[in-house]
Protein backbone atom coordinates (compact mmCIF):
# COMPACT_ATOMS: atom_id res chain seq x y z
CA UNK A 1 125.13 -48.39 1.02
CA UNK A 2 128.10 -49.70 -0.73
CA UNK A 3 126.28 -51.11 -3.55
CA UNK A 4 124.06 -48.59 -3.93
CA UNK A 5 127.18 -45.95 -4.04
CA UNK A 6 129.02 -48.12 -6.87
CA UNK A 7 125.85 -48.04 -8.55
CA UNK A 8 125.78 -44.24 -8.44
CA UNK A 9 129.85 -44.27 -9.41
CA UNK A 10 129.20 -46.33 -12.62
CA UNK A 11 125.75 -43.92 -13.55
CA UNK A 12 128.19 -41.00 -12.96
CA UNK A 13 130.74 -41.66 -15.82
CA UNK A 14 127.94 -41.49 -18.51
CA UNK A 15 125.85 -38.43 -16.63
CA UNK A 16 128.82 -36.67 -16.66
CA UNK A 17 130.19 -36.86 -20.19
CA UNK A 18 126.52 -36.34 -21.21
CA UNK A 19 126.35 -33.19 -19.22
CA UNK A 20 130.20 -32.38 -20.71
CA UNK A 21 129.52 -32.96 -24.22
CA UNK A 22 126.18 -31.09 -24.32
CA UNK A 23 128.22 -28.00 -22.67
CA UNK A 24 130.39 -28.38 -25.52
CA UNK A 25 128.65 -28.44 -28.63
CA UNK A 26 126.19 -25.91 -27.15
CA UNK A 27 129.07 -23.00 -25.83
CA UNK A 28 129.50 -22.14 -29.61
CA UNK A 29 125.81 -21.41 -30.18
CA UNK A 30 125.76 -19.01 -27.58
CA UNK A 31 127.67 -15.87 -27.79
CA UNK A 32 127.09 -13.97 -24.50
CA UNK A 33 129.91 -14.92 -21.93
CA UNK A 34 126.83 -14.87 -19.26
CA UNK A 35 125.32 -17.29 -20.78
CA UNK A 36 127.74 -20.20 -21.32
CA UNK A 37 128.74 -19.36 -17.68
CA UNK A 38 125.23 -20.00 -16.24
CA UNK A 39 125.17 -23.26 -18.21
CA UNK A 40 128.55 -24.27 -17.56
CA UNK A 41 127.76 -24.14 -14.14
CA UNK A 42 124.33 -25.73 -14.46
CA UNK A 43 126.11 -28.85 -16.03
CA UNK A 44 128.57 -29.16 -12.97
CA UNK A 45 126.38 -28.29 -9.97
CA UNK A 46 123.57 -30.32 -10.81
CA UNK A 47 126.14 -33.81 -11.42
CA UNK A 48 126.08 -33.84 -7.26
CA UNK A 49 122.39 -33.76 -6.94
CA UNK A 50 122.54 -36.27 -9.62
CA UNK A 51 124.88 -38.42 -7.45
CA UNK A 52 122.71 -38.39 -4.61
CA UNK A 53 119.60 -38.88 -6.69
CA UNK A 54 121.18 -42.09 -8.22
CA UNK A 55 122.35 -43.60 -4.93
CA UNK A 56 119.04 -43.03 -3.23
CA UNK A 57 117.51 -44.74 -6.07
CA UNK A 58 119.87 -47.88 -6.12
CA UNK A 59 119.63 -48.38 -2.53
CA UNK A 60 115.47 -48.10 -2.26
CA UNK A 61 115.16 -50.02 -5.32
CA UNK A 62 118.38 -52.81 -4.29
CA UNK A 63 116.83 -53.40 -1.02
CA UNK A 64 116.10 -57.00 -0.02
CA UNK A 65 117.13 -57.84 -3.89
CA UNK A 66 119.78 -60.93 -4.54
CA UNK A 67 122.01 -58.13 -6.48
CA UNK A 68 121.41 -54.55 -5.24
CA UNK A 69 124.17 -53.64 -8.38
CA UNK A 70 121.13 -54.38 -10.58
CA UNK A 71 123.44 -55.66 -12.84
CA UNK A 72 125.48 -52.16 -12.95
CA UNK A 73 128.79 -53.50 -12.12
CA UNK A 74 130.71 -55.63 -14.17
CA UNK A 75 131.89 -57.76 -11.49
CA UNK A 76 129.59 -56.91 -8.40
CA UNK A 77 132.59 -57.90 -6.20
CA UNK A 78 134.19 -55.40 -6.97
CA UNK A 79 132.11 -53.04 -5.48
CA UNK A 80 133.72 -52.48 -1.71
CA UNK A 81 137.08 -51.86 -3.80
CA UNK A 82 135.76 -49.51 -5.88
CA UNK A 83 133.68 -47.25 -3.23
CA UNK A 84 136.76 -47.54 -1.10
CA UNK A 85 138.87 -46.21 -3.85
CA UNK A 86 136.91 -42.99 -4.53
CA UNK A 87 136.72 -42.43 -0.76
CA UNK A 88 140.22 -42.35 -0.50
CA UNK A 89 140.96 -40.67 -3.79
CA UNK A 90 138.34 -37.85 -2.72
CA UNK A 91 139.75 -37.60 0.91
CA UNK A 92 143.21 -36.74 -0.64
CA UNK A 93 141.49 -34.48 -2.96
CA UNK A 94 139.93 -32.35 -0.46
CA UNK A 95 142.82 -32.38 2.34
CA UNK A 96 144.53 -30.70 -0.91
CA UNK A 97 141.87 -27.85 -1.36
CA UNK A 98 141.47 -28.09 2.41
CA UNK A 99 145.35 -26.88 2.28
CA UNK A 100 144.86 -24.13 -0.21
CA UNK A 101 142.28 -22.85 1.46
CA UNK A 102 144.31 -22.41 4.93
CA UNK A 103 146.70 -21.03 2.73
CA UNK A 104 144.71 -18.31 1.49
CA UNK A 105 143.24 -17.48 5.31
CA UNK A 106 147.19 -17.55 6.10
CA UNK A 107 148.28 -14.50 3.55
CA UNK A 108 144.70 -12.99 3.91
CA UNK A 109 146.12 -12.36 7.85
CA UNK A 110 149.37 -11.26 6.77
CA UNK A 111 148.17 -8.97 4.40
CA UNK A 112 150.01 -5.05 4.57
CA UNK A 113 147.33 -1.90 4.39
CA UNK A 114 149.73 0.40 3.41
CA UNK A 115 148.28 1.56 0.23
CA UNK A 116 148.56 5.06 -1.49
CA UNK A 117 145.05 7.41 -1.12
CA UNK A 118 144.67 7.60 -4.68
CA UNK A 119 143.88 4.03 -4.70
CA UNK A 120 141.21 4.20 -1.79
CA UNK A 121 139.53 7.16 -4.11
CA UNK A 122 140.06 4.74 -6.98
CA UNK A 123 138.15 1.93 -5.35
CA UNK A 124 135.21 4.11 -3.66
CA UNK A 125 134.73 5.43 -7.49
CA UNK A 126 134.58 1.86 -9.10
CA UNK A 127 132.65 0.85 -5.92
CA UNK A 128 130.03 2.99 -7.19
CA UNK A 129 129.54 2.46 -10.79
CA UNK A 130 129.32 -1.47 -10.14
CA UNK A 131 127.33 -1.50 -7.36
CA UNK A 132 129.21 -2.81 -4.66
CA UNK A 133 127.59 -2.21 -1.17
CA UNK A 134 130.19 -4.26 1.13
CA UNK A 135 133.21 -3.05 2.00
CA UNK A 136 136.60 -3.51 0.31
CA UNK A 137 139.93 -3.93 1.88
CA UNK A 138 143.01 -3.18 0.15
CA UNK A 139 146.29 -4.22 0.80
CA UNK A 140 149.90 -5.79 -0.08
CA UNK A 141 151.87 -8.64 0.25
CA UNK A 142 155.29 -10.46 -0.73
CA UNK A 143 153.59 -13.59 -1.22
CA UNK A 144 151.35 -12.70 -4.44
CA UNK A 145 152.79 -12.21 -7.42
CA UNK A 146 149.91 -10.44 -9.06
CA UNK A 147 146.50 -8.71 -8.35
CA UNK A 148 143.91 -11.27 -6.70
CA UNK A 149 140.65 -11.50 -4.36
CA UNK A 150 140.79 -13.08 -1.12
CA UNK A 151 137.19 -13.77 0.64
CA UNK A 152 133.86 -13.58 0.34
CA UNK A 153 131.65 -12.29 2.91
CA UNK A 154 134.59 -9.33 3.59
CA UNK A 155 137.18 -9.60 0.35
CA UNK A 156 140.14 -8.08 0.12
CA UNK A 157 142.10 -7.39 -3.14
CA UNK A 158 145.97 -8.29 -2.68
CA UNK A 159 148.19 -6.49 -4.51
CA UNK A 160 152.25 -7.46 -4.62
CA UNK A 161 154.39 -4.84 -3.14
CA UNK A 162 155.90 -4.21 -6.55
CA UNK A 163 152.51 -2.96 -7.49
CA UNK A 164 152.96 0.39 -5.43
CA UNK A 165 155.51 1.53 -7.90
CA UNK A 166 155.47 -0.70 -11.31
CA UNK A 167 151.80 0.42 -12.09
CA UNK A 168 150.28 3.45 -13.45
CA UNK A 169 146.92 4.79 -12.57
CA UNK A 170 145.68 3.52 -15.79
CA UNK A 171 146.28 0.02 -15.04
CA UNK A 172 145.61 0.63 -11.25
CA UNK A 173 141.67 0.93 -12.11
CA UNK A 174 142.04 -1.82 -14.65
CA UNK A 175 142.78 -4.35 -12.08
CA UNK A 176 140.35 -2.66 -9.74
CA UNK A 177 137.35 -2.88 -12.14
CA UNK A 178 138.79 -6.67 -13.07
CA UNK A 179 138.78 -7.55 -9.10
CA UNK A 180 135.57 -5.53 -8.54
CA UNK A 181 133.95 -7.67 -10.95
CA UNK A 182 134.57 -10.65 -9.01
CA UNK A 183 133.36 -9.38 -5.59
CA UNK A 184 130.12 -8.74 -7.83
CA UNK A 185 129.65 -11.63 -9.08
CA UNK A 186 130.47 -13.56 -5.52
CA UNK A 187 132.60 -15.69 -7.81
CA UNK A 188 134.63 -16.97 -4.80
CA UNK A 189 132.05 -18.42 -3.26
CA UNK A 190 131.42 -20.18 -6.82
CA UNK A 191 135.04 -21.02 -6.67
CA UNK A 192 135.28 -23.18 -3.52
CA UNK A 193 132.27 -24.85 -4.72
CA UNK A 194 133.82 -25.99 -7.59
CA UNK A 195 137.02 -27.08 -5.54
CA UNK A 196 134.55 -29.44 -3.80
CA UNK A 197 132.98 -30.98 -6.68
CA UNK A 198 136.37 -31.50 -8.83
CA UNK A 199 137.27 -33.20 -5.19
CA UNK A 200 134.38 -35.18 -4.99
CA UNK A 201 134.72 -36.63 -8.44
CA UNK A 202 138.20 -35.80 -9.29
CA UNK A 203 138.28 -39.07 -11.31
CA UNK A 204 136.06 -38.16 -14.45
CA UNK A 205 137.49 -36.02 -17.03
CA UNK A 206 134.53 -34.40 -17.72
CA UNK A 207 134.26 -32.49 -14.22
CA UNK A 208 137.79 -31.04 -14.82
CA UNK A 209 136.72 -29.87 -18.57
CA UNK A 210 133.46 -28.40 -16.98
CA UNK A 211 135.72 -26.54 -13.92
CA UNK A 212 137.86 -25.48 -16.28
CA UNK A 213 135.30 -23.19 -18.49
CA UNK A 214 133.94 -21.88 -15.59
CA UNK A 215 137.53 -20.69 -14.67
CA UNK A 216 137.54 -19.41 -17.99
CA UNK A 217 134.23 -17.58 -18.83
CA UNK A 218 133.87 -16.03 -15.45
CA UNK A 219 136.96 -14.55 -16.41
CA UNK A 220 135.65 -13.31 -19.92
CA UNK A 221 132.22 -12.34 -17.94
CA UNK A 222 134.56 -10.01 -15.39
CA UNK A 223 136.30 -8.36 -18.53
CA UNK A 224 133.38 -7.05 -20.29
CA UNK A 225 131.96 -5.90 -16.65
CA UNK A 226 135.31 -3.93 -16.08
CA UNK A 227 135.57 -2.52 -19.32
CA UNK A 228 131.67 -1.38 -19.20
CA UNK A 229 132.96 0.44 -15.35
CA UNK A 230 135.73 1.56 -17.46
CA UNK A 231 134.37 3.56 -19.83
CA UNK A 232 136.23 5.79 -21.85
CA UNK A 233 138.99 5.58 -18.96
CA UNK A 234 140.37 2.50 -20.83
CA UNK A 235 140.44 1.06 -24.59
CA UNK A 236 140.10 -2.71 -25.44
CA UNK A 237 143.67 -2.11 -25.95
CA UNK A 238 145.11 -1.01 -23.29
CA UNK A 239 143.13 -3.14 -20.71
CA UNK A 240 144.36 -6.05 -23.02
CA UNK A 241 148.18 -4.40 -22.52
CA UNK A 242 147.25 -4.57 -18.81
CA UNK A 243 146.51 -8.23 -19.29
CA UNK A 244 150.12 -9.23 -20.71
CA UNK A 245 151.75 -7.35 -18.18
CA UNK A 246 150.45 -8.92 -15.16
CA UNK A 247 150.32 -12.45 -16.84
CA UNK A 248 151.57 -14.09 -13.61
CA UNK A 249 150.30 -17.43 -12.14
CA UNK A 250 148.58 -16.71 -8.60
CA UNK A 251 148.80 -19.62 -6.12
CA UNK A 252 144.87 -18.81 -4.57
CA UNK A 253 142.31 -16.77 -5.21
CA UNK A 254 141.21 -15.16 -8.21
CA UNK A 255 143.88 -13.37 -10.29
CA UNK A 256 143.39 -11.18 -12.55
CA UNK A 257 145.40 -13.28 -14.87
CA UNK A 258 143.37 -16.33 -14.47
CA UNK A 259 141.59 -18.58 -17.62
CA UNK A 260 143.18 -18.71 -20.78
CA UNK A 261 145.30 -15.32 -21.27
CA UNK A 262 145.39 -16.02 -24.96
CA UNK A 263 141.73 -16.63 -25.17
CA UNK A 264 141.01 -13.54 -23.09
CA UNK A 265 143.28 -11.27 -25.33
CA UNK A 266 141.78 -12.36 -28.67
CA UNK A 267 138.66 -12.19 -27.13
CA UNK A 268 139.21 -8.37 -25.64
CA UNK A 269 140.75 -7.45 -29.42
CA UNK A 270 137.81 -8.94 -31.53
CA UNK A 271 139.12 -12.49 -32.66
CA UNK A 272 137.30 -14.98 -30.33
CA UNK A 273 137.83 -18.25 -30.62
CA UNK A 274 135.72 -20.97 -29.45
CA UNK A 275 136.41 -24.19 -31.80
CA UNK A 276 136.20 -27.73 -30.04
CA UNK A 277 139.30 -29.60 -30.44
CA UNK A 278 138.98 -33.41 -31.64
CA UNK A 279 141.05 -35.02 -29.13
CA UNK A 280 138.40 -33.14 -26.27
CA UNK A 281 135.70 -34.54 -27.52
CA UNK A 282 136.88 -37.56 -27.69
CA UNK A 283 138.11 -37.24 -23.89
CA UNK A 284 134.92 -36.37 -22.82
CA UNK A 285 133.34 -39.21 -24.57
CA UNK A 286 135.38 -41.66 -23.50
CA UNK A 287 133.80 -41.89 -19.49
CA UNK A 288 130.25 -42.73 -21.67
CA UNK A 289 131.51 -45.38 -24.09
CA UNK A 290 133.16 -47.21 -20.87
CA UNK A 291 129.98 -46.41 -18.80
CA UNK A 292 128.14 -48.57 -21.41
CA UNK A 293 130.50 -51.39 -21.39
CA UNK A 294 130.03 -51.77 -17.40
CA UNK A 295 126.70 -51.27 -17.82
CA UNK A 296 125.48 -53.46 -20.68
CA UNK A 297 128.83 -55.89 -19.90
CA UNK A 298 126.78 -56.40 -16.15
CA UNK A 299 123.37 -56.70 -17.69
CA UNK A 300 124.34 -59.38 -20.12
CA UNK A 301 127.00 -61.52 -17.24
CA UNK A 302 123.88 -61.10 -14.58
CA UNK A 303 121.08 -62.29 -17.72
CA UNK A 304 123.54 -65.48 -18.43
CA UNK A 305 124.66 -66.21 -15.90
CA UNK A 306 121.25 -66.27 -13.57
CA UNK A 307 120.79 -68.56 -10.76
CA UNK A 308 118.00 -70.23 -10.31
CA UNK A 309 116.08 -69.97 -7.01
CA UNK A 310 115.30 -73.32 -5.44
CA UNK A 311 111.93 -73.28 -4.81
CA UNK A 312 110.21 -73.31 -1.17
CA UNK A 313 109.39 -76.70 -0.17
CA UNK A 314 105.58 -77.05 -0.49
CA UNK A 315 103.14 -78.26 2.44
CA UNK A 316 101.32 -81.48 1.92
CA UNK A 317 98.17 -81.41 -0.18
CA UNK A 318 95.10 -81.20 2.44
CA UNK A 319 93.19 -84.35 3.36
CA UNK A 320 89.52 -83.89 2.46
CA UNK A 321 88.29 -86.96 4.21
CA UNK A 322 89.48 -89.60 5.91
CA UNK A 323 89.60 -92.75 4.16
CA UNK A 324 90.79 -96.63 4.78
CA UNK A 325 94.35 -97.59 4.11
CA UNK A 326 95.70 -100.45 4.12
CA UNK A 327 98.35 -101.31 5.72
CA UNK A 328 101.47 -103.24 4.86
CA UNK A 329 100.88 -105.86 7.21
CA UNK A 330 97.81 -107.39 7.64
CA UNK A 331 95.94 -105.87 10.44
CA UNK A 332 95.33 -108.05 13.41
CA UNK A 333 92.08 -109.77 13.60
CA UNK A 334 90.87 -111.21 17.13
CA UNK A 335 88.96 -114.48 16.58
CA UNK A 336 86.84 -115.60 19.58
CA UNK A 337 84.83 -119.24 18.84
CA UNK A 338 82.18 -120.12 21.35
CA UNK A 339 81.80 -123.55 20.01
CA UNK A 340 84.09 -126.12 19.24
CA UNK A 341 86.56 -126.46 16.40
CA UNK A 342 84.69 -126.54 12.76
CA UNK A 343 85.31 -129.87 11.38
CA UNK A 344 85.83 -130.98 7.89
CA UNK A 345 83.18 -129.58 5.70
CA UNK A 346 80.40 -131.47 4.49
CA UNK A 347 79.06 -131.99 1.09
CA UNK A 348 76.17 -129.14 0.45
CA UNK A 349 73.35 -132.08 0.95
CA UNK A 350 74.07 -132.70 4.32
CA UNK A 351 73.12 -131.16 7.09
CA UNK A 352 75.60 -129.86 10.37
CA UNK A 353 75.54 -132.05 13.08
CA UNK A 354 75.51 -128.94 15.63
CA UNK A 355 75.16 -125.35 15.15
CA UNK A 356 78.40 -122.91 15.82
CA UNK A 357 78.17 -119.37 16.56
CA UNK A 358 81.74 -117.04 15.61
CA UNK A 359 81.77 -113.78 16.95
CA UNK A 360 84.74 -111.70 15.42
CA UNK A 361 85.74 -107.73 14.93
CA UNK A 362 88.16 -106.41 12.82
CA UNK A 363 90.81 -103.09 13.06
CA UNK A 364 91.68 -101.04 10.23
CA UNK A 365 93.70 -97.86 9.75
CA UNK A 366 92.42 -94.32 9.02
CA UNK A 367 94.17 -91.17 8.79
CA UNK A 368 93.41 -87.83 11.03
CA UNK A 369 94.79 -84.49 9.68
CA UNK A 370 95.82 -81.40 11.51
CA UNK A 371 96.64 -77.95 9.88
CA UNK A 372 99.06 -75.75 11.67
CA UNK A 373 101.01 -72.06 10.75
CA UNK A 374 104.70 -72.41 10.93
CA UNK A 375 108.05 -70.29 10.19
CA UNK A 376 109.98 -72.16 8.61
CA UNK A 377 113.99 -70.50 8.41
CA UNK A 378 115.72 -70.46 4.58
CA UNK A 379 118.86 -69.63 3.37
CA UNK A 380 118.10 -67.15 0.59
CA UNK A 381 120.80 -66.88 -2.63
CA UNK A 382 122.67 -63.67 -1.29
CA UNK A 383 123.42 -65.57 2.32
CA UNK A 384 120.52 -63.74 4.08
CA UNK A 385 118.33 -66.19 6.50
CA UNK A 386 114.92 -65.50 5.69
CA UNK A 387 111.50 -66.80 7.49
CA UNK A 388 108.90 -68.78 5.30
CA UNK A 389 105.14 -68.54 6.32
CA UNK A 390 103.11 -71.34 5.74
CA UNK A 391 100.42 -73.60 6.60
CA UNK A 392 101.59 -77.56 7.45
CA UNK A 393 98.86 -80.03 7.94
CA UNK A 394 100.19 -83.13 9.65
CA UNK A 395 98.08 -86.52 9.23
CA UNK A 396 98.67 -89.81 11.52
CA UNK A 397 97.30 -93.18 11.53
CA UNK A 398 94.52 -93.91 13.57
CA UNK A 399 92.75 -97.75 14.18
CA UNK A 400 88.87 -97.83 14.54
CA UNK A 401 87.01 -100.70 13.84
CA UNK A 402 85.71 -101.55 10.65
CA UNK A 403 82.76 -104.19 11.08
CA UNK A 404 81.70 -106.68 13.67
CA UNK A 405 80.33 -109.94 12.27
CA UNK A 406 77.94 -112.60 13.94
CA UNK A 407 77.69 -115.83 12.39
CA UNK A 408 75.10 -118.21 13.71
């Protein structure tokens, strides 16, 4: 698994500055706020399933290999360091957002319900013309200091207890629509998902670009919604007035200050601007020009520097039949004379005295093979002990005789 997780850690830095960079020289072809929100949040939510596709693959593919890294890493050593470091790094990251979020449950509890009736009506009205079936609490606390949503499955929308006197009804159904907009679009829920993948891979810059235009056209997307429910209740204006005037940073939740206030206001007043900055691009391109030089920089140090595996000692050639060897030292011969000693020999005319009879035998080696299956342990390169099959055919030395002679 470690491996096969750095594996997916190095794929990640060039999957997501490709998904970043596309996101960002696409946004300015697209002028609805819809859809460079859907894509936006295509590019982020599909870099986990990405992750986990990536891993999967490294660890099927890396099994029984010499270097599960394929080659990925740099320095494959480093591999236990570097999984080790994004655990940690992503545990911190999510005890943070773990912290928010009890923080949130915390006010959501402490939240007041004294609210005036006009702002009940208000809320049952722009209920209706976005249409909201679940039911929305109201209420104020010390804590906030501006509008904001808390929940999903039964929201609430906070208001600071300044609100009850320092707002007209004008701006009251501003922030209403604005909130209502949210609750709509479940945009919480899309909120603490992206809390958990900026956690997850809180080390690539690219994640944190993509979060942040979420965070930003949501807000856009819930600003034309609330000034469609508006109507003629509310100019461009005037909502944008609204806008400055509640320009407060809220801890958690969704404010209606949130995103770019700037952005939004030029946006609200006809001057959008969407330009790409330079120095962004260039941050978002810098996790794919380092993914390539731990890539390729692996490849080539794994391609020079390649051991060679020893090959598997190979089983003696078979014996097809058994043939006569000799031996290094003479083989014994057993000499039995029935007559007496041979004397001196004669010249070829003359003729033996007495006839002599030798009877003699003589032992020579042969070989006899037997074949046998055996499991043979090896050491392979990564340290692994591994079992060899193979056939062994073991020959010995055998003595048979050879000949008998009979000389009379």
């Amino acid at each position: 698994m470690i491996p096969a997780l750095a594996a997916a850690l190095v794929h990640l830095l060039w999957q997501g500055a490709v998904a970043a960079l596309l996101v960002a020289f696409t946004q300015p072809w697209l002028k609805s706020p819809r859809s460079r929100y859907a894509l936006a949040c295509f590019a982020l939510f599909s870099l986990p399933l990405a992750f986990a596709a990536t891993a999967a693959w490294a660890g099927v593919i890396g099994a029984g290999n010499a270097t599960p890294a394929h080659g990925l890493l740099l320095a494959p050593g480093l591999a236990p360091w570097l999984v080790a470091l994004w655990l940690t790094g992503a545990a911190a990251c999510s005890l943070h957002a773990a912290f928010g979020w009890l923080l949130a449950q915390r006010l959501r509890r402490r939240v007041a319900s004294a609210i005036p009736e006009s702002w009940a009506t208000a809320v049952a009205a722009m209920r209706e013309r976005l249409g909201i079936r679940r039911i929305v609490r109201l209420g104020t606390s010390a804590a906030v200091a501006g509008p904001c949503v808390l929940g999903w499955l039964r929201p609430i929308v906070v208001f600071p207890a300044s609100a009850l006197t320092g707002l007209s009804s004008e701006q009251v159904e501003a922030v209403l629509a604005h909130e209502l907009a949210h609750i709509r679009r479940f945009d919480y829920l899309v909120n603490l998902l992206q809390r958990g993948v900026e956690a997850a891979f809180f080390f690539h810059p690219g994640v944190w670009w993509l979060s942040r235009q979420i965070s930003d056209t949501r807000e856009h997307c819930c600003d034309d919604l609330a000034l469609a429910a508006l109507g003629d209740r509310s100019t461009p204006a005037a909502y944008a007035r609204t806008l400055l005037d509640l320009a407060v940073p809220a801890p958690v939740g969704l404010a209606l200050s949130g995103g770019s206030l700037t952005a939004r206001v030029c946006r609200i007043l006809g001057r959008p601007s969407s330009a790409m900055r330079g120095t962004r691009v260039l941050a978002l391109a810098a996790p794919l020009a380092l993914a390539c030089v731990l890539v390729l920089g692996g490849a080539t140090a794994r391609r020079g520097a390649a051991v060679p595996v020893p090959p598997l000692p190979a089983a003696p050639a078979p014996v097809a039949r058994a043939v006569a060897v000799p031996l290094a030292v003479p083989a014994p011969a057993i000499k039995v004379a029935l007559a007496t000693p041979v004397p001196q020999r004669q010249p070829s005319s003359a003729v033996p005295q007495a006839s002599k009879i030798v009877f003699a035998w003589t032992l020579a080696p042969v070989t006899q093979c037997h074949s046998a299956q055996v499991l043979s342990p090896a050491l392979a390169p990564d340290g692994e002990i591994v079992f060899i099959h193979r056939t062994v055919t073991q020959c010995l030395p055998a003595l048979q005789p050879v000949e008998v002679l009979v000389i009379t």
